[in-house]
N, C-alpha and C. Protein backbone atom coordinates (compact mmCIF):
# COMPACT_ATOMS: atom_id res chain seq x y z
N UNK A 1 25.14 161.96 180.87
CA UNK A 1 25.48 161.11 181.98
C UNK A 1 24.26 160.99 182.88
N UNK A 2 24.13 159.47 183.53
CA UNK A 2 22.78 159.81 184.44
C UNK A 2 23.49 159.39 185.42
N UNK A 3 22.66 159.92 186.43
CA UNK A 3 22.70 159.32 187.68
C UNK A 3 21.98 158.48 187.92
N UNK A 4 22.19 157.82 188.89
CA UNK A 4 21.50 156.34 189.48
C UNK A 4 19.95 156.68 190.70
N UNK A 5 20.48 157.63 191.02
CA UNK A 5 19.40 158.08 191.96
C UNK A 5 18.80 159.08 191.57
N UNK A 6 19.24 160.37 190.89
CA UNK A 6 18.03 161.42 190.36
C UNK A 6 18.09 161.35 189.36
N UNK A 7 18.81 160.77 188.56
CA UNK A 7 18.42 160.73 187.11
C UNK A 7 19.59 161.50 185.74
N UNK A 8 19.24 162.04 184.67
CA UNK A 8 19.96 163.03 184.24
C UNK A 8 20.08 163.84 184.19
N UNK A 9 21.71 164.28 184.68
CA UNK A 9 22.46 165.58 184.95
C UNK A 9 22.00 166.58 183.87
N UNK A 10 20.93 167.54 184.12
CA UNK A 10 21.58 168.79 183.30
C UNK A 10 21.93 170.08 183.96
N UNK A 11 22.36 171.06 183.21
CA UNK A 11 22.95 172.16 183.33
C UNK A 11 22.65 173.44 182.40
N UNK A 12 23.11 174.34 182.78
CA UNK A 12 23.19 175.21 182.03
C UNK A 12 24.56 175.70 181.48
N UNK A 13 25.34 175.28 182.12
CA UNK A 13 26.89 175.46 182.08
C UNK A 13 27.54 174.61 180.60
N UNK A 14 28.21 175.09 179.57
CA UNK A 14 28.74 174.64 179.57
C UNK A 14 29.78 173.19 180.34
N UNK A 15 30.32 172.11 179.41
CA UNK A 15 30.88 171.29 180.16
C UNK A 15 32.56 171.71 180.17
N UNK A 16 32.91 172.61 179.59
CA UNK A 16 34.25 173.07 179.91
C UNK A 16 34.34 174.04 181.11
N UNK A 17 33.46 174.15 181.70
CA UNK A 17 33.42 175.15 182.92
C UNK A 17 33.78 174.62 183.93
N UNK A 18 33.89 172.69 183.99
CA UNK A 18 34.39 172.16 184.82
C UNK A 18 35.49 172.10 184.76
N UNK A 19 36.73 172.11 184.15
CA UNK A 19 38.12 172.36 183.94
C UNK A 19 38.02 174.17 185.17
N UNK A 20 37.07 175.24 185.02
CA UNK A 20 37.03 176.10 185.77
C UNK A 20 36.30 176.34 186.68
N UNK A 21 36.85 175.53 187.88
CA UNK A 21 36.19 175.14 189.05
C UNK A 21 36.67 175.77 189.97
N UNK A 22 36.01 176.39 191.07
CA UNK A 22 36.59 177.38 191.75
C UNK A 22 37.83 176.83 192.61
N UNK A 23 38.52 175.73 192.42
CA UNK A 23 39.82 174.94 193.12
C UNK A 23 40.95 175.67 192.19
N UNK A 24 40.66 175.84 190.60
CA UNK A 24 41.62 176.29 189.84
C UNK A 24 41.57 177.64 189.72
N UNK A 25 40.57 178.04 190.21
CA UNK A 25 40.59 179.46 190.12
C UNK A 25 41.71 180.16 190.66
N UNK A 26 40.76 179.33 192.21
CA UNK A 26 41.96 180.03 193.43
C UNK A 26 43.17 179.69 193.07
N UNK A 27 43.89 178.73 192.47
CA UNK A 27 44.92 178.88 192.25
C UNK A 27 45.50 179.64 191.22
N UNK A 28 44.67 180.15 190.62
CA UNK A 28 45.20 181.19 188.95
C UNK A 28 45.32 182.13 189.88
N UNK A 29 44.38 182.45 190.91
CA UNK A 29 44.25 184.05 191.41
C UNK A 29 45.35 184.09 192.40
N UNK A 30 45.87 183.36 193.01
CA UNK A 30 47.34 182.92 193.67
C UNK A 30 48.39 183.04 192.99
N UNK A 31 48.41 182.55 191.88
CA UNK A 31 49.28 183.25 190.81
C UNK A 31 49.57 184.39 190.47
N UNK A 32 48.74 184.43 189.70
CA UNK A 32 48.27 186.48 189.30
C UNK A 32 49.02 187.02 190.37
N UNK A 33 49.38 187.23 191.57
CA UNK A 33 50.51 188.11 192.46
C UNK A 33 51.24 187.45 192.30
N UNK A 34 51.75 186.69 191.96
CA UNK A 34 53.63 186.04 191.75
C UNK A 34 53.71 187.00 190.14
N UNK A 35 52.68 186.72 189.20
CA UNK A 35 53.46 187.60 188.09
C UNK A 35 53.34 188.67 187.80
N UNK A 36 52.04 189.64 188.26
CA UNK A 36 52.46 191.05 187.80
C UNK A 36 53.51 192.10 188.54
N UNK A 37 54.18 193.20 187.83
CA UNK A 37 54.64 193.48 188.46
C UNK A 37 54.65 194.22 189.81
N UNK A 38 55.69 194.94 190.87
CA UNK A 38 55.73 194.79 191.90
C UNK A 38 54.49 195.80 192.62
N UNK A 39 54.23 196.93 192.39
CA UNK A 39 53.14 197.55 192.91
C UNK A 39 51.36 196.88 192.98
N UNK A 40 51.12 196.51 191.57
CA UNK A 40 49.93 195.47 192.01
C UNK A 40 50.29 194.10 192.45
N UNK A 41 51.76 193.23 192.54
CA UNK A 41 51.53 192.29 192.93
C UNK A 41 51.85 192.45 194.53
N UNK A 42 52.10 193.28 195.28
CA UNK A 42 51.97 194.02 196.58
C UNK A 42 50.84 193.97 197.03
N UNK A 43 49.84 194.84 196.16
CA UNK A 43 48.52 194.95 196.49
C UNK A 43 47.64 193.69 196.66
N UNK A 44 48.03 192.71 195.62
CA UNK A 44 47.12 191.37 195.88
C UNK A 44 47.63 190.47 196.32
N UNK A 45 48.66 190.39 197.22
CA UNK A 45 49.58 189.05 197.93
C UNK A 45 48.24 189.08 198.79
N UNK A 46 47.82 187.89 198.80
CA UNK A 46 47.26 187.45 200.02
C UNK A 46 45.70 187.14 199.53
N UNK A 47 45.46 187.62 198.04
CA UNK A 47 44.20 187.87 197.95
C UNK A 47 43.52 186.73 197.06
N UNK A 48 44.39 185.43 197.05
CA UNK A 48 44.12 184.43 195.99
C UNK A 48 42.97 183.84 196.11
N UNK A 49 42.25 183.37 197.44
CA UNK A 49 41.11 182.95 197.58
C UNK A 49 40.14 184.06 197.10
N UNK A 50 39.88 185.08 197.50
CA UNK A 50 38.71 186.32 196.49
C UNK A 50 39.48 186.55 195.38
N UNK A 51 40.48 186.73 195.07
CA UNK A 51 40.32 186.59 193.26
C UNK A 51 39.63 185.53 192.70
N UNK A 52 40.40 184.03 193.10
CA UNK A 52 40.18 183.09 192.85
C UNK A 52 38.21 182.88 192.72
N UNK A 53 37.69 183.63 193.56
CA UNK A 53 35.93 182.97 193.67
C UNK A 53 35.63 184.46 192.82
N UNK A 54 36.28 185.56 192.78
CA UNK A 54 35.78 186.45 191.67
C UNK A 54 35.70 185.79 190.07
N UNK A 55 36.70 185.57 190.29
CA UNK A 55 36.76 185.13 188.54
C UNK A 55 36.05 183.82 188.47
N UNK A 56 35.55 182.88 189.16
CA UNK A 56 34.68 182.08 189.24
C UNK A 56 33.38 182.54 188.65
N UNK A 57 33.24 183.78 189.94
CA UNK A 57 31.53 183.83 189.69
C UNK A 57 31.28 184.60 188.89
N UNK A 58 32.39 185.48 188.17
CA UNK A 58 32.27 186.67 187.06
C UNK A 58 32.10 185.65 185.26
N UNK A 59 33.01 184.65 185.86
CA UNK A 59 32.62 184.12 184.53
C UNK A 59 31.57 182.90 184.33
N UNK A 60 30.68 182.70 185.58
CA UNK A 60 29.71 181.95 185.72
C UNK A 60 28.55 183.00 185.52
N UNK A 61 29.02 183.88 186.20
CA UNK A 61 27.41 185.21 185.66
C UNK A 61 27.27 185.24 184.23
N UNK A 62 28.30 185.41 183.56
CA UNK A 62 28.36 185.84 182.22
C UNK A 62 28.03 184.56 181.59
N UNK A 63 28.44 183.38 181.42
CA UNK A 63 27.67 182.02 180.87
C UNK A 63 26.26 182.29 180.95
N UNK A 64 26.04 182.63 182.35
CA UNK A 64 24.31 182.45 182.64
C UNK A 64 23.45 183.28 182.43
N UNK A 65 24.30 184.52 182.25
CA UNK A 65 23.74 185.47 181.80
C UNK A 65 23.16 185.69 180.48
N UNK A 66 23.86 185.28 179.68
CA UNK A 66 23.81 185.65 177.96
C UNK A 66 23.39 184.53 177.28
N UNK A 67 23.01 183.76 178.46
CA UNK A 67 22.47 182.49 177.84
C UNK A 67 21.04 182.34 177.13
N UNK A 68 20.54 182.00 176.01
CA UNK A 68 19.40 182.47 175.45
C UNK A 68 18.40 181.91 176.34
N UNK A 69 17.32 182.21 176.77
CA UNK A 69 16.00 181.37 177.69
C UNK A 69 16.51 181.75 179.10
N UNK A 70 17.54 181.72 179.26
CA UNK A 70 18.00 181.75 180.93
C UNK A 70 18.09 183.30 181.37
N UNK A 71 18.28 183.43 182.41
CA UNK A 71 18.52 184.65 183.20
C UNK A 71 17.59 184.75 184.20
N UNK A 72 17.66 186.22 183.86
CA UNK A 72 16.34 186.63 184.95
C UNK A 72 15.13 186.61 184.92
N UNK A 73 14.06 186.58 185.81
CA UNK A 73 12.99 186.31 184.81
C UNK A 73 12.13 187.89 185.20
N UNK A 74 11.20 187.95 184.04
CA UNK A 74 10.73 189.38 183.81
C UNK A 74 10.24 190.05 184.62
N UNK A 75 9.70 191.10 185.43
CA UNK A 75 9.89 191.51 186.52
C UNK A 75 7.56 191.50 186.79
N UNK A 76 7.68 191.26 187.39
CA UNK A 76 5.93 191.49 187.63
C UNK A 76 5.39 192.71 187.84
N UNK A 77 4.60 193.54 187.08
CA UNK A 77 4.58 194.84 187.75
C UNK A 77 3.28 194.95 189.28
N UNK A 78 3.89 195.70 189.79
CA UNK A 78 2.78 196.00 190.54
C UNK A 78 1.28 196.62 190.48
N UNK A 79 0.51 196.26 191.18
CA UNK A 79 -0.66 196.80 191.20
C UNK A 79 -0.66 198.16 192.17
N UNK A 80 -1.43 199.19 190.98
CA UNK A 80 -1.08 200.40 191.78
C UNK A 80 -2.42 200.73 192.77
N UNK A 81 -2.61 201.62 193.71
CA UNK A 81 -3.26 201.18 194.79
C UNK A 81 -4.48 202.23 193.78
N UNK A 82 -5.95 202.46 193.76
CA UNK A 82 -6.66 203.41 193.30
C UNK A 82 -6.94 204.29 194.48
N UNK A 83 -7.10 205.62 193.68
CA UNK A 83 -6.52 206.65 194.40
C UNK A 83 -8.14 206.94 194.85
């Protein structure tokens, strides 16, 4: 797909990651306390917006993570001072 003004969209994402957009998240993670049962769904009433952006960014780390070429990049070592 291009755009009209910068040009073509890329990504690193997968394009099914947009079906998991942090709008549906929050609502899975809003869920998740209506169905487990009553002691953890106690514990997470209330907590749908941070579930909801956990499981976002846990499964956006992991795409980006394990992605071949991508990640982090290698660390520079320092120069040690002479003694």
């Amino acid at each position: 797909m291009e755009d009209r003004i910068s040009g073509p969209r890329t990504t690193a994402l997968p394009h099914w990651v947009a079906v998991a957009n942090p709008t549906v998240m929050i609502v899975v993670g809003s869920l998740l306390s209506r169905v487990l049962p009553p002691p953890f769904s106690i514990w997470l009433d209330g907590a749908g917006l941070n579930l909801g952006m956990f499981f976002f960014m846990a499964l956006s780390t992991k795409l980006l993570w394990h992605e071949p070429g991508l990640g982090l990049p290698r660390a520079i070592p320092l120069a040690r001072p002479e003694p």
